[in-house]
N, C-alpha and C. Protein backbone atom coordinates (compact mmCIF):
# COMPACT_ATOMS: atom_id res chain seq x y z
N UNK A 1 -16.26 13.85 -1.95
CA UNK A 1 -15.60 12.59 -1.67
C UNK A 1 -15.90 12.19 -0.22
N UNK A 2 -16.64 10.84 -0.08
CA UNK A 2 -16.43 10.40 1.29
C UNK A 2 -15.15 10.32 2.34
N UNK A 3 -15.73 10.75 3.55
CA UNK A 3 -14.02 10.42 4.59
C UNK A 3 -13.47 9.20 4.37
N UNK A 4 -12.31 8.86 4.45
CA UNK A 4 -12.06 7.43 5.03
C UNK A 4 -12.12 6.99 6.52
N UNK A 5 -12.86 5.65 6.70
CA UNK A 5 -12.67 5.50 8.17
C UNK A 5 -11.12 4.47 8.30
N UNK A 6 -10.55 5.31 10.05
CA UNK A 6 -9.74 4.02 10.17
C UNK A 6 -9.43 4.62 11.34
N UNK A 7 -8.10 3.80 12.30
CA UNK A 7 -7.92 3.35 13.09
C UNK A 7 -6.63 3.73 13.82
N UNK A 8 -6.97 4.15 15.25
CA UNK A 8 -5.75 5.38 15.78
C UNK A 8 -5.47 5.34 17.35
N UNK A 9 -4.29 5.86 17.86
CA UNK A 9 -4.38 5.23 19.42
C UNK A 9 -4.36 7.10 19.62
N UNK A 10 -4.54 7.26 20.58
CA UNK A 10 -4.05 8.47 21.29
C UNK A 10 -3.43 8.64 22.89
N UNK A 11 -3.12 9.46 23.64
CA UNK A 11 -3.10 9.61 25.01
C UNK A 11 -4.10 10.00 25.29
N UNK A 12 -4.94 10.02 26.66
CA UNK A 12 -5.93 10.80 27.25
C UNK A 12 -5.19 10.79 28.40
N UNK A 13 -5.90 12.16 29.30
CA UNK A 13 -5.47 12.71 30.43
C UNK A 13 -6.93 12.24 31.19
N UNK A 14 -6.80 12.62 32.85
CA UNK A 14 -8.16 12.61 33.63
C UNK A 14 -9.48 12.93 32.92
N UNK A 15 -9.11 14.56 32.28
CA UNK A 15 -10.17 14.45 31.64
C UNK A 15 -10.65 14.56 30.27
N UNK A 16 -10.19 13.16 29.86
CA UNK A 16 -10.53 12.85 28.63
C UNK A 16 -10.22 13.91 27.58
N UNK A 17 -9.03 14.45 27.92
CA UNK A 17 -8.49 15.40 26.34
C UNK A 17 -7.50 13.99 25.85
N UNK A 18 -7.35 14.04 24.50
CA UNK A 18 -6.98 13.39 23.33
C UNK A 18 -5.47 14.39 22.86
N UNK A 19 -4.32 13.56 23.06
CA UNK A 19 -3.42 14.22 22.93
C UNK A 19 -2.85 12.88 21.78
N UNK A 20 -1.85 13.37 20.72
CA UNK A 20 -1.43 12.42 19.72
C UNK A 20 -0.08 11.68 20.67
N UNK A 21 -0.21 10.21 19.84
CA UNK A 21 0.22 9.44 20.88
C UNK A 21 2.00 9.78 20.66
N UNK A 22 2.37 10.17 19.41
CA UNK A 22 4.16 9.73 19.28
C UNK A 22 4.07 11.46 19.03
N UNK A 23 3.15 12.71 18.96
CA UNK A 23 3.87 14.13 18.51
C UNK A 23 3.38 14.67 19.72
N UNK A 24 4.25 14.87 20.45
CA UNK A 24 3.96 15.27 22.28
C UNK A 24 3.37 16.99 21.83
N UNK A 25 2.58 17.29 22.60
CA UNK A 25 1.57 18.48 22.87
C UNK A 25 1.27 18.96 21.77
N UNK A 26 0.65 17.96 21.25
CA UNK A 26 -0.92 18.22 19.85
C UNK A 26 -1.90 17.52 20.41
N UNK A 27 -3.07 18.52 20.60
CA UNK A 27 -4.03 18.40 21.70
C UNK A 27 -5.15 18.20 20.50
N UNK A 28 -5.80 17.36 20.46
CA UNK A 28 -7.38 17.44 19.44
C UNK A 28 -8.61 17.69 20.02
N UNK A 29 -8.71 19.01 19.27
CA UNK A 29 -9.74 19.38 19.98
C UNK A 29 -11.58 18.67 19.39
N UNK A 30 -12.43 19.32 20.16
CA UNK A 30 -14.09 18.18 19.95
C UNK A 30 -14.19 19.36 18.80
N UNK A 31 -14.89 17.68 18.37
CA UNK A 31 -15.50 18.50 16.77
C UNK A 31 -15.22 19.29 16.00
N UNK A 32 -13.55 19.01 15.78
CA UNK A 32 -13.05 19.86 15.02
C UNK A 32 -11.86 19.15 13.95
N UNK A 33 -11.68 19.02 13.02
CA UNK A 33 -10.90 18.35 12.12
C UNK A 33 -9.80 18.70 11.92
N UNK A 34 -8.49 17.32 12.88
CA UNK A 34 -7.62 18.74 12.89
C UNK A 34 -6.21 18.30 11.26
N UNK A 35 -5.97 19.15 11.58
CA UNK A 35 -5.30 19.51 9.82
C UNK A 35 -4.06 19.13 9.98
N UNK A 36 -3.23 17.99 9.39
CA UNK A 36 -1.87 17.66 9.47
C UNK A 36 -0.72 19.17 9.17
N UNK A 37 0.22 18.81 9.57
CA UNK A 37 1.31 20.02 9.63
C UNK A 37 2.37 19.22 8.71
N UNK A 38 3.29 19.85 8.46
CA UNK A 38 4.49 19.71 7.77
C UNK A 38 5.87 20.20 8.10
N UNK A 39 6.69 19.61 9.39
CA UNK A 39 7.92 20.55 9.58
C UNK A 39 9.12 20.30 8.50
N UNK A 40 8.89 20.43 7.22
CA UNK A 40 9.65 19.89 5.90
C UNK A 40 11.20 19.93 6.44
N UNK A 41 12.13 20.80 7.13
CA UNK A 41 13.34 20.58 7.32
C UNK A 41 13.71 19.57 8.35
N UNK A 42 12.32 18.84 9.32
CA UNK A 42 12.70 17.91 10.16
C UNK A 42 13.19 16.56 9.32
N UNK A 43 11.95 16.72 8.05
CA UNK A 43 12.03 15.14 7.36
C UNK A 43 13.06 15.76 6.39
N UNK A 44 13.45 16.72 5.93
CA UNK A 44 14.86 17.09 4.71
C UNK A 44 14.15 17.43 3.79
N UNK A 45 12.62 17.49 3.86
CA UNK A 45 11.80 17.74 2.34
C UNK A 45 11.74 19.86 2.34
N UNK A 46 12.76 20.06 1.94
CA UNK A 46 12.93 21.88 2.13
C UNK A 46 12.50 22.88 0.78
N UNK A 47 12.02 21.60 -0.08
CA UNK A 47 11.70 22.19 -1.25
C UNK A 47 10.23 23.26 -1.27
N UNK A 48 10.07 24.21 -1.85
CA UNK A 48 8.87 24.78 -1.72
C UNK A 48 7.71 24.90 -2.71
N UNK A 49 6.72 24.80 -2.33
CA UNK A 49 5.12 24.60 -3.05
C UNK A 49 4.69 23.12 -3.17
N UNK A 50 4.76 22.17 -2.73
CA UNK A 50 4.73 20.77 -2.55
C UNK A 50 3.32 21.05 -1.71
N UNK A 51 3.01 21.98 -1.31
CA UNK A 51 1.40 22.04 -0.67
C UNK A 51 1.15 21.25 0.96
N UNK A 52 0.34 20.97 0.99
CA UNK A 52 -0.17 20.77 2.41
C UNK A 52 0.19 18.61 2.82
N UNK A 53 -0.09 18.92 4.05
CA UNK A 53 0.93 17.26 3.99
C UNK A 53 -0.28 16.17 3.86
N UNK A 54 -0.30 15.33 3.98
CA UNK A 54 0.67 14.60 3.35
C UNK A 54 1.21 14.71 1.89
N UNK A 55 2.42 14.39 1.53
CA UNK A 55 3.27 15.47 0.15
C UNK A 55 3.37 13.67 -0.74
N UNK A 56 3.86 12.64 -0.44
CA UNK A 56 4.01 11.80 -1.25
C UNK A 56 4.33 10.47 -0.20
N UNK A 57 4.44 9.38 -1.26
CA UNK A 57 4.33 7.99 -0.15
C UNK A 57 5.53 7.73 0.79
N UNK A 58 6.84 8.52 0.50
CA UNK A 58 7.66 8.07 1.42
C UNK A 58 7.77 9.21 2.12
N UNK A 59 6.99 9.95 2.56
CA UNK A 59 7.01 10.89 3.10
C UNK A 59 6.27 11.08 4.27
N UNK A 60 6.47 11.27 5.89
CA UNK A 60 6.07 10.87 6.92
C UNK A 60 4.81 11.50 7.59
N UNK A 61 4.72 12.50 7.08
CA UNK A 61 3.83 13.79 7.69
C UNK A 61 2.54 13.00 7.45
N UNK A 62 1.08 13.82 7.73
CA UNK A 62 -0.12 13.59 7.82
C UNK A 62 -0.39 12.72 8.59
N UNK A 63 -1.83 12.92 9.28
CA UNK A 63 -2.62 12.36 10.09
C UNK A 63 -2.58 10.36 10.01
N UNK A 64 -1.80 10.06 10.85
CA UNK A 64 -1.51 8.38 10.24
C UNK A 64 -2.78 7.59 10.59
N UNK A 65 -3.71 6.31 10.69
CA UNK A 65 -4.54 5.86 10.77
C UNK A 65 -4.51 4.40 9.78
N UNK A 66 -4.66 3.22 11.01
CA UNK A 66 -4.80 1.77 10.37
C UNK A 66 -6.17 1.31 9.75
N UNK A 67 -5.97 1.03 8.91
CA UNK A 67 -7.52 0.30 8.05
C UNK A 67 -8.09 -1.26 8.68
N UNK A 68 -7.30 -1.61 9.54
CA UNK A 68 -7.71 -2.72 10.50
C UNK A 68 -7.56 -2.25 11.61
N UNK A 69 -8.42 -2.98 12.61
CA UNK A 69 -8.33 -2.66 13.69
C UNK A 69 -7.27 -3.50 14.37
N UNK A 70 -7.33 -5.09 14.12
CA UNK A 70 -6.42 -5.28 14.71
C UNK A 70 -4.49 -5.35 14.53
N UNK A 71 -4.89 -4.49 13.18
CA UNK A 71 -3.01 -4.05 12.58
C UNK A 71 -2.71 -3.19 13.79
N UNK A 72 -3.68 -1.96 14.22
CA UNK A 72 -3.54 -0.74 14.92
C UNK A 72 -3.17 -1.40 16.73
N UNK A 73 -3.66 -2.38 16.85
CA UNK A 73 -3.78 -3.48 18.17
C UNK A 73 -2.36 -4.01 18.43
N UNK A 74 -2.23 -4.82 17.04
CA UNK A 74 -0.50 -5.21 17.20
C UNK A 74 0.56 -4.28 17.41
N UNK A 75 0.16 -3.09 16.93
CA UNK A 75 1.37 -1.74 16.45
C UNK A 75 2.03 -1.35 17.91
N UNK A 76 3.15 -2.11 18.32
CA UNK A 76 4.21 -1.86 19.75
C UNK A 76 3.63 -0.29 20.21
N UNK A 77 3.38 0.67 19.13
CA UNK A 77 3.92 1.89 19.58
C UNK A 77 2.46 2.28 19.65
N UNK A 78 1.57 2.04 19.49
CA UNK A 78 0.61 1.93 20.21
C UNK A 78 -0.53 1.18 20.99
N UNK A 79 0.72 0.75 21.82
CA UNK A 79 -0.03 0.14 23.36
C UNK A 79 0.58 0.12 24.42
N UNK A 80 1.42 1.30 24.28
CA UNK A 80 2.10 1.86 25.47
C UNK A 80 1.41 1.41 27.12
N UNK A 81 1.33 0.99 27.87
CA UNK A 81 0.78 0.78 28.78
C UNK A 81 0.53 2.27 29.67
N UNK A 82 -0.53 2.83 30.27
CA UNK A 82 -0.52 3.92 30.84
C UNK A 82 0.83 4.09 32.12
N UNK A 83 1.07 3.17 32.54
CA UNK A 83 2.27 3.80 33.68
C UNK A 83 3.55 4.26 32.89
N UNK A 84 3.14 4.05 31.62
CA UNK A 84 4.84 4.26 30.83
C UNK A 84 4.61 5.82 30.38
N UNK A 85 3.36 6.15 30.63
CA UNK A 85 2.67 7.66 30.05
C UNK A 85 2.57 8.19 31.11
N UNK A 86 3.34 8.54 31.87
CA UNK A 86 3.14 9.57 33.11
C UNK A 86 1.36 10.43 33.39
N UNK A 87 1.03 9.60 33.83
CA UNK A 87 -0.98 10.43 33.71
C UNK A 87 -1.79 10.27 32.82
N UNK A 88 -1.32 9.56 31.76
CA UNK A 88 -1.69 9.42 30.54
C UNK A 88 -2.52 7.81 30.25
N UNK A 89 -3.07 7.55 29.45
CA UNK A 89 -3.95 6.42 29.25
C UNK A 89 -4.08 6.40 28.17
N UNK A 90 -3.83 5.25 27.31
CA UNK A 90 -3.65 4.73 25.68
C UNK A 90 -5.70 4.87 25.69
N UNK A 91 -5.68 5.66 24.66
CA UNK A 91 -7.56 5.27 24.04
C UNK A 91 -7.41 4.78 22.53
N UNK A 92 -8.01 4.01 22.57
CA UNK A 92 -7.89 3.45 20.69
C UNK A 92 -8.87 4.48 20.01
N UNK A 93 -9.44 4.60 19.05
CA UNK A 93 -10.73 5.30 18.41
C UNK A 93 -10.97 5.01 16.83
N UNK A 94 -11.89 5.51 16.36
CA UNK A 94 -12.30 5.51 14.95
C UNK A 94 -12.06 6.81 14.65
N UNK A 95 -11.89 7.02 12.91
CA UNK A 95 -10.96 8.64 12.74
C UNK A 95 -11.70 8.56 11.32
N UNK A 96 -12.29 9.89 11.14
CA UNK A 96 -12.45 9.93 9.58
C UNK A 96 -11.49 10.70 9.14
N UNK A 97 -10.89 10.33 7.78
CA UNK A 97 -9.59 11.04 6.94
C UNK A 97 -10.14 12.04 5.98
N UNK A 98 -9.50 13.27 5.53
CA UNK A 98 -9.86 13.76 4.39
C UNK A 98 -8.97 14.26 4.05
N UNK A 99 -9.13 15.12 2.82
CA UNK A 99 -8.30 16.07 2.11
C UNK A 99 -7.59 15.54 1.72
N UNK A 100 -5.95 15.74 1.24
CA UNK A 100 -5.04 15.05 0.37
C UNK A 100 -4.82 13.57 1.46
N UNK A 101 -4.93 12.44 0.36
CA UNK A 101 -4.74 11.33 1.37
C UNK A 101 -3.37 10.80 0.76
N UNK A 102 -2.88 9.88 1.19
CA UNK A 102 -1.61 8.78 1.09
C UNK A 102 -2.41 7.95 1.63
N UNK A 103 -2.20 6.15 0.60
CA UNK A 103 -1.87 5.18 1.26
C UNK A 103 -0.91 4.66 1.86
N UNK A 104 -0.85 3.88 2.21
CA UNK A 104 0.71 3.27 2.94
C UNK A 104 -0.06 1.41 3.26
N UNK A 105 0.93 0.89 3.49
CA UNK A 105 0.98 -0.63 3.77
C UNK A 105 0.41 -1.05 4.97
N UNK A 106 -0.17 0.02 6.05
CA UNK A 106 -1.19 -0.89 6.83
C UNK A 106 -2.09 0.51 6.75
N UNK A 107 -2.43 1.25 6.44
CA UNK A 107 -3.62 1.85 6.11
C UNK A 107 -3.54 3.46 5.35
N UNK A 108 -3.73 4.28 6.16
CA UNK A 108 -3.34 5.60 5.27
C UNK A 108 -2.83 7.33 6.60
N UNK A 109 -2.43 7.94 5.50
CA UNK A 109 -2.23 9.31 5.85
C UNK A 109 -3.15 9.95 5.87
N UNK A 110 -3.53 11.08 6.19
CA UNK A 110 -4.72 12.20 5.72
C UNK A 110 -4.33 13.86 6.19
N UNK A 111 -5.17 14.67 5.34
CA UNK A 111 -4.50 15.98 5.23
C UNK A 111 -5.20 16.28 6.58
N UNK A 112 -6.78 15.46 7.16
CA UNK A 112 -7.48 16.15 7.90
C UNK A 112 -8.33 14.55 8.51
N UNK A 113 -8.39 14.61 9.99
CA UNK A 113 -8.38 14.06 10.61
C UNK A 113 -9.67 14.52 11.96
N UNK A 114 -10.69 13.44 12.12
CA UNK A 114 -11.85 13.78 12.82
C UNK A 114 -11.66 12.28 13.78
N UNK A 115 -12.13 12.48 15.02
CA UNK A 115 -12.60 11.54 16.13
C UNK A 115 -13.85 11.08 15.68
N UNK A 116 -14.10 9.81 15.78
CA UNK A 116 -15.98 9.70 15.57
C UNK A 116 -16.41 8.63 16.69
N UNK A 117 -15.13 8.23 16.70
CA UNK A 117 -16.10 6.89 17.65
C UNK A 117 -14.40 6.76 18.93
N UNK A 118 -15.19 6.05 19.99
CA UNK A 118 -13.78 6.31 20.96
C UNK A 118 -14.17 4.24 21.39
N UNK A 119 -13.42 3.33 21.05
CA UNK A 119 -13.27 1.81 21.46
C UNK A 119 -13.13 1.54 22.74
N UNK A 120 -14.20 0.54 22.74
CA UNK A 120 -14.00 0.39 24.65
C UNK A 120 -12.83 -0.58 24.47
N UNK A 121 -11.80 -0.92 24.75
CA UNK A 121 -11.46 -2.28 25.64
C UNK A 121 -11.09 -2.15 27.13
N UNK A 122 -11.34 -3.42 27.83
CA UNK A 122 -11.34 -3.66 28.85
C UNK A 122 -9.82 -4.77 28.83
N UNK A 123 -9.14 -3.76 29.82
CA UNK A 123 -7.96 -4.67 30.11
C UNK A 123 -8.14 -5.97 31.28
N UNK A 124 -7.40 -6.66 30.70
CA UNK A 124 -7.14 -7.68 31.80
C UNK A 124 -6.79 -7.81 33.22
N UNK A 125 -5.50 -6.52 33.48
CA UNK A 125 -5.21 -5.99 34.30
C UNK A 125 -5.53 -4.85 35.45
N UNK A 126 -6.31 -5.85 36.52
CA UNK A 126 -7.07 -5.15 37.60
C UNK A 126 -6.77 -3.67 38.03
N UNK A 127 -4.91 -3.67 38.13
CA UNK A 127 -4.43 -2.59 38.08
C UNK A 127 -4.57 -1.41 37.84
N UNK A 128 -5.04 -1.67 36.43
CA UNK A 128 -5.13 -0.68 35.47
C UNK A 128 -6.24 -0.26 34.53
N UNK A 129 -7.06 -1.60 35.11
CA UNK A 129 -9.21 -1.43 34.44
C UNK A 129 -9.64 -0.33 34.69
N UNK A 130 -9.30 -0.20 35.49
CA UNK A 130 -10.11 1.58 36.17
C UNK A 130 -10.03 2.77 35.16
N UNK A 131 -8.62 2.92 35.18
CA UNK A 131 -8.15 3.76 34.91
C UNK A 131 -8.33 4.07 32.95
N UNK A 132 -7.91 2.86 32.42
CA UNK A 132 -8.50 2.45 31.25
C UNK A 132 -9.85 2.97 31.05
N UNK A 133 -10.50 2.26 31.39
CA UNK A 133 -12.71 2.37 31.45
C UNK A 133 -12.91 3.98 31.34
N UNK A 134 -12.34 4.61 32.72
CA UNK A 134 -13.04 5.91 33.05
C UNK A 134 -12.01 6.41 31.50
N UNK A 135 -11.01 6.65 31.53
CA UNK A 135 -10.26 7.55 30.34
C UNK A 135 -10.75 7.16 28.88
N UNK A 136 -11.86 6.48 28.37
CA UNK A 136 -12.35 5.83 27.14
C UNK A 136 -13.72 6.90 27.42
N UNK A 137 -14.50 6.19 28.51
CA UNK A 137 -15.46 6.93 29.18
C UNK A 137 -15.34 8.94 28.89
N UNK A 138 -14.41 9.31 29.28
CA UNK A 138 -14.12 10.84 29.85
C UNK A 138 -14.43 11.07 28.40
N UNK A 139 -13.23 10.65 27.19
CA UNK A 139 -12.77 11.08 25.50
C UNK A 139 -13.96 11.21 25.25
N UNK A 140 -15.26 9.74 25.30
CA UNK A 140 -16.33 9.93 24.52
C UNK A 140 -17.27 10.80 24.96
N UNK A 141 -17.27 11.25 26.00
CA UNK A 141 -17.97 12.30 26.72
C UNK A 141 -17.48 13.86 26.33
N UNK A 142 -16.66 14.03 26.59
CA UNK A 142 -15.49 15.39 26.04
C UNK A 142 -15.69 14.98 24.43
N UNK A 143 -15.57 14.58 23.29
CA UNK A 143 -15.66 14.81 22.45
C UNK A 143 -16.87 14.56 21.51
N UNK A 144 -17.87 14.29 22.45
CA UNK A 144 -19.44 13.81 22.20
C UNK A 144 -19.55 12.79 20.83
N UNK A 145 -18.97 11.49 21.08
CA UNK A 145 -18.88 10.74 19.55
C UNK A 145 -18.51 9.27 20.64
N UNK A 146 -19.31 8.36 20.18
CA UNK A 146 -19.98 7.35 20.74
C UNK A 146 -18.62 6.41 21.21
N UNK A 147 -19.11 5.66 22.48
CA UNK A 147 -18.20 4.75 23.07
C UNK A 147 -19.03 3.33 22.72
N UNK A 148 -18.01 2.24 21.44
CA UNK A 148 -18.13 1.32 21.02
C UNK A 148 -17.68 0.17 21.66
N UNK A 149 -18.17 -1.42 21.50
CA UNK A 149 -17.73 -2.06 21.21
C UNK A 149 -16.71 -2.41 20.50
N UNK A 150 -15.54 -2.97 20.26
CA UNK A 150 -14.72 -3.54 19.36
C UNK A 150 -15.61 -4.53 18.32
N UNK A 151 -16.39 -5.06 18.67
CA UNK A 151 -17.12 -6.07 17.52
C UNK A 151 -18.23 -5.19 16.52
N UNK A 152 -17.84 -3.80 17.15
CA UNK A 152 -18.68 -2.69 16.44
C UNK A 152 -17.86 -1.83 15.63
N UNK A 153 -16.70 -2.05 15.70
CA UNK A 153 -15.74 -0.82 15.14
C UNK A 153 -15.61 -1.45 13.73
């Protein structure tokens, strides 16, 4: 079965490590697919053998990812501005999905989750161009998977 492609924000640090943007210290590492978890008594799902996550559609777990780019653009909770991230810098990217998937209403879940491409944008804000550029820059370098255009994603 082909991956699915789609659409994901993360944190980056100085140097371009990829940390998930809303599950604080899950670090993704290069070239490596990383595998959704399941803390079943956080979400109340305590039942056992339901298998690896994502488990069913109302169910929160697995690797999340928008099938538009610009659904993932609008999404409040990811476009945190970097001063609200203590060191941290919002990177958008491209993600291939696999293994058990879920859809959902702006794109999908996945059991297993890859970096492929890291989105340039260029902010508006002089402030904060720098800092933006180089931390897009660092990810695609540290995780060797190409720094795009948006009219390319």
């Amino acid at each position: 079965m082909e991956p699915l492609l789609g659409y994901r924000a993360w944190r980056a640090d100085r140097d371009g490590r990829l940390c998930s943007l809303r599950v604080d210290g899950v670090w993704w590492e290069p070239g490596v697919a990383m595998e959704a978890t399941c803390p079943r008594p956080v979400h109340r799902f305590d039942e056992v053998g339901i298998g690896p996550a994502p488990h069913a559609a109302n169910h929160p777990c697995g690797w999340h990812a928008f099938t538009r780019l610009d659904a993932l653009l609008a999404d409040e909770g990811d476009t945190a501005e970097p001063s609200d991230m203590l060191g941290f810098t919002v990177v958008h990217g491209v993600v291939a999905g696999g293994g058990r998937m879920q859809e959902h209403e702006q794109g999908w879940r996945a059991q297993y989750a890859l970096p492929v491409a890291i989105i340039r944008y260029v902010p508006g804000d002089p402030d904060i161009r720098s800092q933006v550029l180089l931390a897009q820059y660092a990810a695609s370098e540290r995780y060797g998977i190409d720094l795009i255009d948006p009219k390319d994603a």
